[in-house]
PDB file of N, CA and C in Angstrom:
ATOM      1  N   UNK A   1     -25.176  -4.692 -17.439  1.00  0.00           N
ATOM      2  CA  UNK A   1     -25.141  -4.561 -18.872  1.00  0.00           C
ATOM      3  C   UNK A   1     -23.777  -3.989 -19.267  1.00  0.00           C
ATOM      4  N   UNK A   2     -22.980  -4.745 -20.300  1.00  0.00           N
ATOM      5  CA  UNK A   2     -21.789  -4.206 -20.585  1.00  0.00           C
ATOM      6  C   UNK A   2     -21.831  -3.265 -21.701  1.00  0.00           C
ATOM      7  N   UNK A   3     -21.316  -1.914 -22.032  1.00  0.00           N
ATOM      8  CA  UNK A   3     -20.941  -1.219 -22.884  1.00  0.00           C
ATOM      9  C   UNK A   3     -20.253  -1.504 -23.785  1.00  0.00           C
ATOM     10  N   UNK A   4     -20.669  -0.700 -25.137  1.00  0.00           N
ATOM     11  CA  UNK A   4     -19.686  -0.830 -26.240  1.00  0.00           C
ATOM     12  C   UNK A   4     -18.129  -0.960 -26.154  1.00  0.00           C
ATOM     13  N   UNK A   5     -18.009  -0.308 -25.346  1.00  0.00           N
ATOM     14  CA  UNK A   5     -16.685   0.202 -25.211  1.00  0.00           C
ATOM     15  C   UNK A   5     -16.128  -1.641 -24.620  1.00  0.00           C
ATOM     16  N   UNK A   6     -16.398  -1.807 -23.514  1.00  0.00           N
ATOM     17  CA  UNK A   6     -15.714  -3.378 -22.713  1.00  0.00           C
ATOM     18  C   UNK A   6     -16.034  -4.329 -23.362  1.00  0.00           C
ATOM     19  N   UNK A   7     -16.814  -4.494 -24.062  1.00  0.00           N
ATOM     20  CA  UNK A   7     -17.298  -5.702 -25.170  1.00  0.00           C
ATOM     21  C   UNK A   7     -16.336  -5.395 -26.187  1.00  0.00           C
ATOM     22  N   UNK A   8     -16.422  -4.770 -27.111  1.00  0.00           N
ATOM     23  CA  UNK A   8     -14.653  -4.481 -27.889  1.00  0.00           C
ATOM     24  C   UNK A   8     -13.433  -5.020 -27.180  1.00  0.00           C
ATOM     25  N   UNK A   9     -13.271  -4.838 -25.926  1.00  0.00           N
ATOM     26  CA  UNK A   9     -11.956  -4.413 -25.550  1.00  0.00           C
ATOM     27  C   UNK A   9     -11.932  -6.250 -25.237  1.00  0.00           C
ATOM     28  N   UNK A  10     -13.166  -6.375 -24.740  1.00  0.00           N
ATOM     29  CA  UNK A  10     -12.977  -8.076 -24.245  1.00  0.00           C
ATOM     30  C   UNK A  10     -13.278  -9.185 -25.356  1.00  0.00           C
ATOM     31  N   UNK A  11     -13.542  -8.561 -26.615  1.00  0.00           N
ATOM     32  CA  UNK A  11     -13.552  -9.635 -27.725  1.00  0.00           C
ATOM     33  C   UNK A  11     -12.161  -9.285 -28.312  1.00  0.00           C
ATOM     34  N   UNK A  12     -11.431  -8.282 -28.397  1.00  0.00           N
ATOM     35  CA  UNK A  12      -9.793  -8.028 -28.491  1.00  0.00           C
ATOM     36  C   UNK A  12      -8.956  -8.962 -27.632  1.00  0.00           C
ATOM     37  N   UNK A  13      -9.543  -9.276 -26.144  1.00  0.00           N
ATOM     38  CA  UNK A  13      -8.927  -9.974 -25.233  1.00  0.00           C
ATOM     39  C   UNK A  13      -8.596 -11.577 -25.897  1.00  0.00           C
ATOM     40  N   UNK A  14      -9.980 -11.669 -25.953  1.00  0.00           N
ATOM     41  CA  UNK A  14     -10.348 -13.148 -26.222  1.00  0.00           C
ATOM     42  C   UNK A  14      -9.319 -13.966 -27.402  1.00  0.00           C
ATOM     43  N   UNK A  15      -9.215 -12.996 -28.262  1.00  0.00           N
ATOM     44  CA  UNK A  15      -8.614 -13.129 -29.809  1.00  0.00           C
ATOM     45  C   UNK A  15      -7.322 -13.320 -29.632  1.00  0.00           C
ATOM     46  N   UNK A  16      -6.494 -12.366 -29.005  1.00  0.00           N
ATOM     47  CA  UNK A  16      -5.026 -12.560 -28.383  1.00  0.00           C
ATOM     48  C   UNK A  16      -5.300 -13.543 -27.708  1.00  0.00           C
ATOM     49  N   UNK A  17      -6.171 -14.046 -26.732  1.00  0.00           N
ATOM     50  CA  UNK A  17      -5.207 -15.057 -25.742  1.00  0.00           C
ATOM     51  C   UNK A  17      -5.545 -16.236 -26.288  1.00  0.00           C
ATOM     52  N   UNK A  18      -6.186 -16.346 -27.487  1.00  0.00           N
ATOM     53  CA  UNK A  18      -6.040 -18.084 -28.328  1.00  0.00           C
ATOM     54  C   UNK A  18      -5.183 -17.455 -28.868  1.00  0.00           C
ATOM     55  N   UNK A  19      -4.070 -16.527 -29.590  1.00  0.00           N
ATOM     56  CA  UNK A  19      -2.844 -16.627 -30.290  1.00  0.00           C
ATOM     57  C   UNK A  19      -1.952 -17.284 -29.366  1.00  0.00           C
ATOM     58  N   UNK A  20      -1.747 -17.697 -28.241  1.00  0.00           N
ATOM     59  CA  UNK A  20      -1.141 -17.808 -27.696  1.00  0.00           C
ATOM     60  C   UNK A  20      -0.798 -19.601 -27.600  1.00  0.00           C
ATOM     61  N   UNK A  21       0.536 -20.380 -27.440  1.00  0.00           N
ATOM     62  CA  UNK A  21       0.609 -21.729 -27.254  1.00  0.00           C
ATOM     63  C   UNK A  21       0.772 -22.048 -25.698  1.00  0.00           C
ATOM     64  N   UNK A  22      -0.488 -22.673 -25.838  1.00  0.00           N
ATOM     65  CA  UNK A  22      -0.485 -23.178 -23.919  1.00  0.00           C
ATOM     66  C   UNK A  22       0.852 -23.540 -23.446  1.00  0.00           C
ATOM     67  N   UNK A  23       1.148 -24.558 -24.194  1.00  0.00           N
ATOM     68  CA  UNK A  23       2.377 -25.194 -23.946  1.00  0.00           C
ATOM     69  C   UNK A  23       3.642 -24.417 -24.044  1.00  0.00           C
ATOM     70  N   UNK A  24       3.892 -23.751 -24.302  1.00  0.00           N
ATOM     71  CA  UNK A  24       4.955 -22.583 -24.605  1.00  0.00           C
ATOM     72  C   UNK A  24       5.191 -21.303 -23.835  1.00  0.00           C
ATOM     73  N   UNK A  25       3.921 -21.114 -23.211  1.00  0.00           N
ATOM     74  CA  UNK A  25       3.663 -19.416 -22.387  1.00  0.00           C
ATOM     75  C   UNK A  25       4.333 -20.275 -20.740  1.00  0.00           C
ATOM     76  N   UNK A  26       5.291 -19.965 -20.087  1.00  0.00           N
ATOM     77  CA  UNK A  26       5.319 -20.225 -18.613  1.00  0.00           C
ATOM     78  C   UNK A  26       6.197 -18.843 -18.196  1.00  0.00           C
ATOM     79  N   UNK A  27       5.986 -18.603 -17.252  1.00  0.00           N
ATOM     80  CA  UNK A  27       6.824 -17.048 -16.453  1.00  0.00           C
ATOM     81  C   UNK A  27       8.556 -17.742 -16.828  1.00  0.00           C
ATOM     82  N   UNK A  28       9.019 -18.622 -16.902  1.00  0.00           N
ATOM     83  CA  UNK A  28      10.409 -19.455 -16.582  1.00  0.00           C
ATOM     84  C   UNK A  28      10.863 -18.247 -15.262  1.00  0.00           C
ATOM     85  N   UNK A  29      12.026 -18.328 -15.449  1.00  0.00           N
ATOM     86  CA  UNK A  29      13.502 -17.951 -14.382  1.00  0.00           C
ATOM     87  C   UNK A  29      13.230 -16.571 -14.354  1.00  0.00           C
ATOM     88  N   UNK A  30      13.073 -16.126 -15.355  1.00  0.00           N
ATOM     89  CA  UNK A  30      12.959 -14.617 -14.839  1.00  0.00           C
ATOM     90  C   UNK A  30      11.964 -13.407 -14.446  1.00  0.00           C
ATOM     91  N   UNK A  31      10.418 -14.705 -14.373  1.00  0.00           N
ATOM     92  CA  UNK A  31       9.490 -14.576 -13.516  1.00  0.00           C
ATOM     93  C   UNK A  31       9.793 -14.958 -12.591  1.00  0.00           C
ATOM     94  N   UNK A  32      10.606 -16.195 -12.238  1.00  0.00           N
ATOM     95  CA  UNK A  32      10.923 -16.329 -10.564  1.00  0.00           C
ATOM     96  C   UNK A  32      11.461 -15.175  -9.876  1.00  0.00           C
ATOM     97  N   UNK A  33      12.627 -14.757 -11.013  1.00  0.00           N
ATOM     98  CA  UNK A  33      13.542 -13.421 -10.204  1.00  0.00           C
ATOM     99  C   UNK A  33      12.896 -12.427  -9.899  1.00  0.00           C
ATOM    100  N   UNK A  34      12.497 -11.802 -10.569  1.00  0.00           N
ATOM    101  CA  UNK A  34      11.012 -10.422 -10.632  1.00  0.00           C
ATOM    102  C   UNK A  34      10.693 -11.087  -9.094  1.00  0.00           C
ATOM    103  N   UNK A  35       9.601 -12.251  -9.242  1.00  0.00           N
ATOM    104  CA  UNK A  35       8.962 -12.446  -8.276  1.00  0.00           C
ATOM    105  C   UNK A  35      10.104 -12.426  -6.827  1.00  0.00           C
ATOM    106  N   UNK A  36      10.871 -13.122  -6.409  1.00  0.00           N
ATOM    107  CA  UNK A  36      11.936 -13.248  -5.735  1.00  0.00           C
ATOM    108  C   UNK A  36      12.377 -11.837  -4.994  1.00  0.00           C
ATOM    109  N   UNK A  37      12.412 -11.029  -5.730  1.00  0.00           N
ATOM    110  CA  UNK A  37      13.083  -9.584  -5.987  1.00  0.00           C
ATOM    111  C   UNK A  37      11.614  -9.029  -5.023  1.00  0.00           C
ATOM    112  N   UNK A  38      10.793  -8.941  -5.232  1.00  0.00           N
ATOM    113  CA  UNK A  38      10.256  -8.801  -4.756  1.00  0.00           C
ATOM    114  C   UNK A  38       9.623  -8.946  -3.323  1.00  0.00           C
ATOM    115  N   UNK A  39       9.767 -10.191  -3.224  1.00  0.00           N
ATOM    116  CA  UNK A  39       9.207 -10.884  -2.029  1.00  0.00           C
ATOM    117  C   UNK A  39      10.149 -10.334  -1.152  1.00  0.00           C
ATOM    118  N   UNK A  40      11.859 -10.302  -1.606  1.00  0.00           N
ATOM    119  CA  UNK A  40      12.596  -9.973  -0.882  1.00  0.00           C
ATOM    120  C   UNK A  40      12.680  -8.333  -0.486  1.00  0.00           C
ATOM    121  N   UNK A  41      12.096  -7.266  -0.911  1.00  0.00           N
ATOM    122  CA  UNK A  41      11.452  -5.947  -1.004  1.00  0.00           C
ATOM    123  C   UNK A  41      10.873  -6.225  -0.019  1.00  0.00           C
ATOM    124  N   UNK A  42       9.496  -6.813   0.028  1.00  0.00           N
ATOM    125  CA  UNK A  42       8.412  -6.609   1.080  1.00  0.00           C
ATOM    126  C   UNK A  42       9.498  -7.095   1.989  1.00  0.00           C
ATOM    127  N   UNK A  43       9.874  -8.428   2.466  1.00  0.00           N
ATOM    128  CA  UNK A  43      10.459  -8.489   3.942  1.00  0.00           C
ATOM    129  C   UNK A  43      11.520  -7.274   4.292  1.00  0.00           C
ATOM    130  N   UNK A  44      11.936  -6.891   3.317  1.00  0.00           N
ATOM    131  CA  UNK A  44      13.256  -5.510   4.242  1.00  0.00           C
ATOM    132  C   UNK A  44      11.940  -4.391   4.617  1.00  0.00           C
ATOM    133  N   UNK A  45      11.195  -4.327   3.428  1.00  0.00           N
ATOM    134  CA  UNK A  45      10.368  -3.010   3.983  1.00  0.00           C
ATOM    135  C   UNK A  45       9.370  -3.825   5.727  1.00  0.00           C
ATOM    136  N   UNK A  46       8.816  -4.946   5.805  1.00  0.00           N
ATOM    137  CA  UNK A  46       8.393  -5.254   6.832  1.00  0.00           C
ATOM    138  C   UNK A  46       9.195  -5.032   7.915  1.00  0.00           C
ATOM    139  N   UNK A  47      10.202  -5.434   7.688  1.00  0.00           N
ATOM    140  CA  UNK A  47      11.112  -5.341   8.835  1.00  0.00           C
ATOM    141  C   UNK A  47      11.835  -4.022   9.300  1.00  0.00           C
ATOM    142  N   UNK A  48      12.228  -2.968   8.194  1.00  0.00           N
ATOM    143  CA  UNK A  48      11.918  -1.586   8.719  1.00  0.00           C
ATOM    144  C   UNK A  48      11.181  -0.355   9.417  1.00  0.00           C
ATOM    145  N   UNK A  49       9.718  -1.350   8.650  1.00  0.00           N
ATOM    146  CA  UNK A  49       8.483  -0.482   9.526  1.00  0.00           C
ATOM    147  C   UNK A  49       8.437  -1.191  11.230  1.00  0.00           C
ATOM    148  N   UNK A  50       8.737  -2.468  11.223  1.00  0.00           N
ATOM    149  CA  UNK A  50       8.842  -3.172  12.529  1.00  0.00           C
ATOM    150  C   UNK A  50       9.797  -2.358  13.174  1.00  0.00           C
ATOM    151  N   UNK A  51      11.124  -2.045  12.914  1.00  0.00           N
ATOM    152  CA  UNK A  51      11.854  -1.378  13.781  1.00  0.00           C
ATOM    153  C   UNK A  51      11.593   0.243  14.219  1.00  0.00           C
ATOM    154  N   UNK A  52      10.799   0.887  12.911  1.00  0.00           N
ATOM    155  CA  UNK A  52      10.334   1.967  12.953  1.00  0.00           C
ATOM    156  C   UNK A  52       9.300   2.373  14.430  1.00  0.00           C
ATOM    157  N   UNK A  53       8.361   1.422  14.540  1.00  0.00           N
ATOM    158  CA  UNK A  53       7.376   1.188  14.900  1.00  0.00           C
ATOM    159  C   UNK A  53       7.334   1.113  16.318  1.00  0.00           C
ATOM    160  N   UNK A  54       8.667   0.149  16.929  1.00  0.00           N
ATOM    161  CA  UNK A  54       9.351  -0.144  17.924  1.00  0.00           C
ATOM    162  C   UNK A  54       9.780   1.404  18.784  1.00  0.00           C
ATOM    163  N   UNK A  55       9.924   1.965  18.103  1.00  0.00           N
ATOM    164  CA  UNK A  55      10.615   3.876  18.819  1.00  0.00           C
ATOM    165  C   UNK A  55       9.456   4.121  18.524  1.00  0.00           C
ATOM    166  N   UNK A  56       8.475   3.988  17.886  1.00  0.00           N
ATOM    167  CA  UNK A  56       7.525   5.108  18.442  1.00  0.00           C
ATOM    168  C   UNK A  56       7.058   4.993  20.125  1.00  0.00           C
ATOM    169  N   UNK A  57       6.479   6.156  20.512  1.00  0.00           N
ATOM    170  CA  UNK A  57       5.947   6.583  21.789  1.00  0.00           C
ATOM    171  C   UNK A  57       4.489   6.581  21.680  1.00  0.00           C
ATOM    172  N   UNK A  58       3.897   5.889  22.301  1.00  0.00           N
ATOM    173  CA  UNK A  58       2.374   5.677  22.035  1.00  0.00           C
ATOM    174  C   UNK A  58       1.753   6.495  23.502  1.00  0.00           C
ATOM    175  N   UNK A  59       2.603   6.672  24.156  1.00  0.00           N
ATOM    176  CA  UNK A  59       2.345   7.237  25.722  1.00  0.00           C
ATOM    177  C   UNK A  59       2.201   8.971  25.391  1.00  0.00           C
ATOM    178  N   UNK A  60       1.245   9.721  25.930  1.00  0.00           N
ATOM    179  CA  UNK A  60       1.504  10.938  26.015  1.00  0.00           C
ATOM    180  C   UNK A  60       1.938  11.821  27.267  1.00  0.00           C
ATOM    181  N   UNK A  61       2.848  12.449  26.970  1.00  0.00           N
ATOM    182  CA  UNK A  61       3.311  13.383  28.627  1.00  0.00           C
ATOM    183  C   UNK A  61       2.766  14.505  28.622  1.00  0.00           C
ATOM    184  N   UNK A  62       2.416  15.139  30.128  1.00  0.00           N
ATOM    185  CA  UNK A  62       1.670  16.037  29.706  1.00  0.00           C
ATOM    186  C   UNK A  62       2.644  17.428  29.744  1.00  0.00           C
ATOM    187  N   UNK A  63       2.409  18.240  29.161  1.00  0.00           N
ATOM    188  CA  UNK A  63       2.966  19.709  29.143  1.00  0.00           C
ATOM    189  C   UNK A  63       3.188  20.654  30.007  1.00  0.00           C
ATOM    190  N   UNK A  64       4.654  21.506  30.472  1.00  0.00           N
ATOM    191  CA  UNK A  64       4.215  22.312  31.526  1.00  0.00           C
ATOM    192  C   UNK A  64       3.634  21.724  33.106  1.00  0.00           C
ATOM    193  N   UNK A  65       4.111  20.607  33.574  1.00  0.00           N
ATOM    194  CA  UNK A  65       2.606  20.174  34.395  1.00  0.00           C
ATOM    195  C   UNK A  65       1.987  20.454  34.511  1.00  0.00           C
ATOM    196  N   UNK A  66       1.040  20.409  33.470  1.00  0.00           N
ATOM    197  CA  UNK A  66      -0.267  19.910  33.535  1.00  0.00           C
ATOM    198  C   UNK A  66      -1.126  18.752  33.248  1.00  0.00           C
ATOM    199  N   UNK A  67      -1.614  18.615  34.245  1.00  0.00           N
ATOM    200  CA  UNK A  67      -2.471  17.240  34.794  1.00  0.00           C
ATOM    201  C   UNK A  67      -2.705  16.697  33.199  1.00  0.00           C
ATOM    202  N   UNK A  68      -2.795  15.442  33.270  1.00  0.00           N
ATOM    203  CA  UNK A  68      -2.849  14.907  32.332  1.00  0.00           C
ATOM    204  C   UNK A  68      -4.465  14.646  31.802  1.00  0.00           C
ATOM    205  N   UNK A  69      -5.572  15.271  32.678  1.00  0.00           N
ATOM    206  CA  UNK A  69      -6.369  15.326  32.268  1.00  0.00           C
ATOM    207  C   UNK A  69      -7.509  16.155  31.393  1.00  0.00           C
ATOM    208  N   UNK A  70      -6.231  17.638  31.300  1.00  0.00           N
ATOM    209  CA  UNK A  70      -6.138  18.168  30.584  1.00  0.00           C
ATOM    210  C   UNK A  70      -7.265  18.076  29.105  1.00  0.00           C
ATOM    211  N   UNK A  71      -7.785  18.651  28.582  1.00  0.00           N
ATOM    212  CA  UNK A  71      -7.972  17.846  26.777  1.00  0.00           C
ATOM    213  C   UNK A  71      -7.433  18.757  25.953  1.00  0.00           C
ATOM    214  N   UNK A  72      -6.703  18.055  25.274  1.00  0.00           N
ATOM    215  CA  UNK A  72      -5.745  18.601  24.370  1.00  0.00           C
ATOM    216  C   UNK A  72      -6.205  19.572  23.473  1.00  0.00           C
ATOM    217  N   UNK A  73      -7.418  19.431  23.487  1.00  0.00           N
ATOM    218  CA  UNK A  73      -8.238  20.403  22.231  1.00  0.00           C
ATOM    219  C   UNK A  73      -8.473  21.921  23.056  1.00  0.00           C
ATOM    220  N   UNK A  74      -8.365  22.121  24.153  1.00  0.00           N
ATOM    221  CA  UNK A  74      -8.195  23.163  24.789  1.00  0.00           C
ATOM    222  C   UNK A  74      -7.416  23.758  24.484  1.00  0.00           C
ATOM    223  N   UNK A  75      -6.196  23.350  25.003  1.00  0.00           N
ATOM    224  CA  UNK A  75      -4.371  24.082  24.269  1.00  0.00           C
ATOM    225  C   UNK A  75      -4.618  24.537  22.993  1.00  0.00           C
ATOM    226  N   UNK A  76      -5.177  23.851  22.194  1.00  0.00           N
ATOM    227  CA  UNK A  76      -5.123  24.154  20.786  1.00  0.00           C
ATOM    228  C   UNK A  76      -5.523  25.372  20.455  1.00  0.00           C
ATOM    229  N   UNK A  77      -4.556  26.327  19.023  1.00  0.00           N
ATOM    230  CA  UNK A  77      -4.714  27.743  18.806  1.00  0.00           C
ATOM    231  C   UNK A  77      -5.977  27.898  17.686  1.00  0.00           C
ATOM    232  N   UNK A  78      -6.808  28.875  18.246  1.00  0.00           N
ATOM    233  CA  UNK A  78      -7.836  28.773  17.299  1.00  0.00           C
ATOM    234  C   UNK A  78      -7.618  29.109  16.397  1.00  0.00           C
ATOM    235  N   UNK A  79      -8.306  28.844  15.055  1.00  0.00           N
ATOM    236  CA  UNK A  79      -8.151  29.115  13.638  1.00  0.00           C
ATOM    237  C   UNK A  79      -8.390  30.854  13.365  1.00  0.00           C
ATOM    238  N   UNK A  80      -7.594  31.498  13.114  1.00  0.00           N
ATOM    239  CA  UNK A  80      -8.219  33.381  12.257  1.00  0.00           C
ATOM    240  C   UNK A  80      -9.221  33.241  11.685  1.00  0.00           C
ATOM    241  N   UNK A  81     -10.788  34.113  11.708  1.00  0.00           N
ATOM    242  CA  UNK A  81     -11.452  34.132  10.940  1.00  0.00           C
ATOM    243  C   UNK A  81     -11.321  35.539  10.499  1.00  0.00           C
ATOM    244  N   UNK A  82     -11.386  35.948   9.311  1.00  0.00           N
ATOM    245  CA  UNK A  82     -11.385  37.584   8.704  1.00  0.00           C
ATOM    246  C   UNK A  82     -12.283  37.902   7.929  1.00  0.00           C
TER     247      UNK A  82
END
């Protein structure tokens, strides 16, 4: 069931988008660019996190030698309670 409120807002919708000439509304050239501009954004950022990603260390060493079977939650400093 829709509310007062989205029924307003979507008979406001409705009203604007017949003002509009089909034939006349297209993104032209400088929706391509926007878009373009963009696309070209995501590939540098893809390709940064790719190189980023590449140096990480997914391997863990263990500390001090100690055996690597260790569990890490041991080492760990307990929280103060007061």
């Amino acid at each position: 069931m829709m509310s007062a409120t989205s029924t307003l807002a979507l008979t406001h919708f409705v009203t604007l988008a017949d003002s509009f000439d089909k034939d006349k509304v297209t993104p032209g050239v400088l929706g391509f660019i926007v878009f373009a501009v963009i696309g070209g954004a995501v590939w540098l950022l893809m390709k940064s996190m790719n190189k980023h990603m590449r140096k990480v260390d997914f391997e863990e060493t263990p500390e001090d030698g100690q055996a690597a079977t260790t569990a890490p939650a041991a080492a760990a400093p307990k929280p103060k309670t007061s």
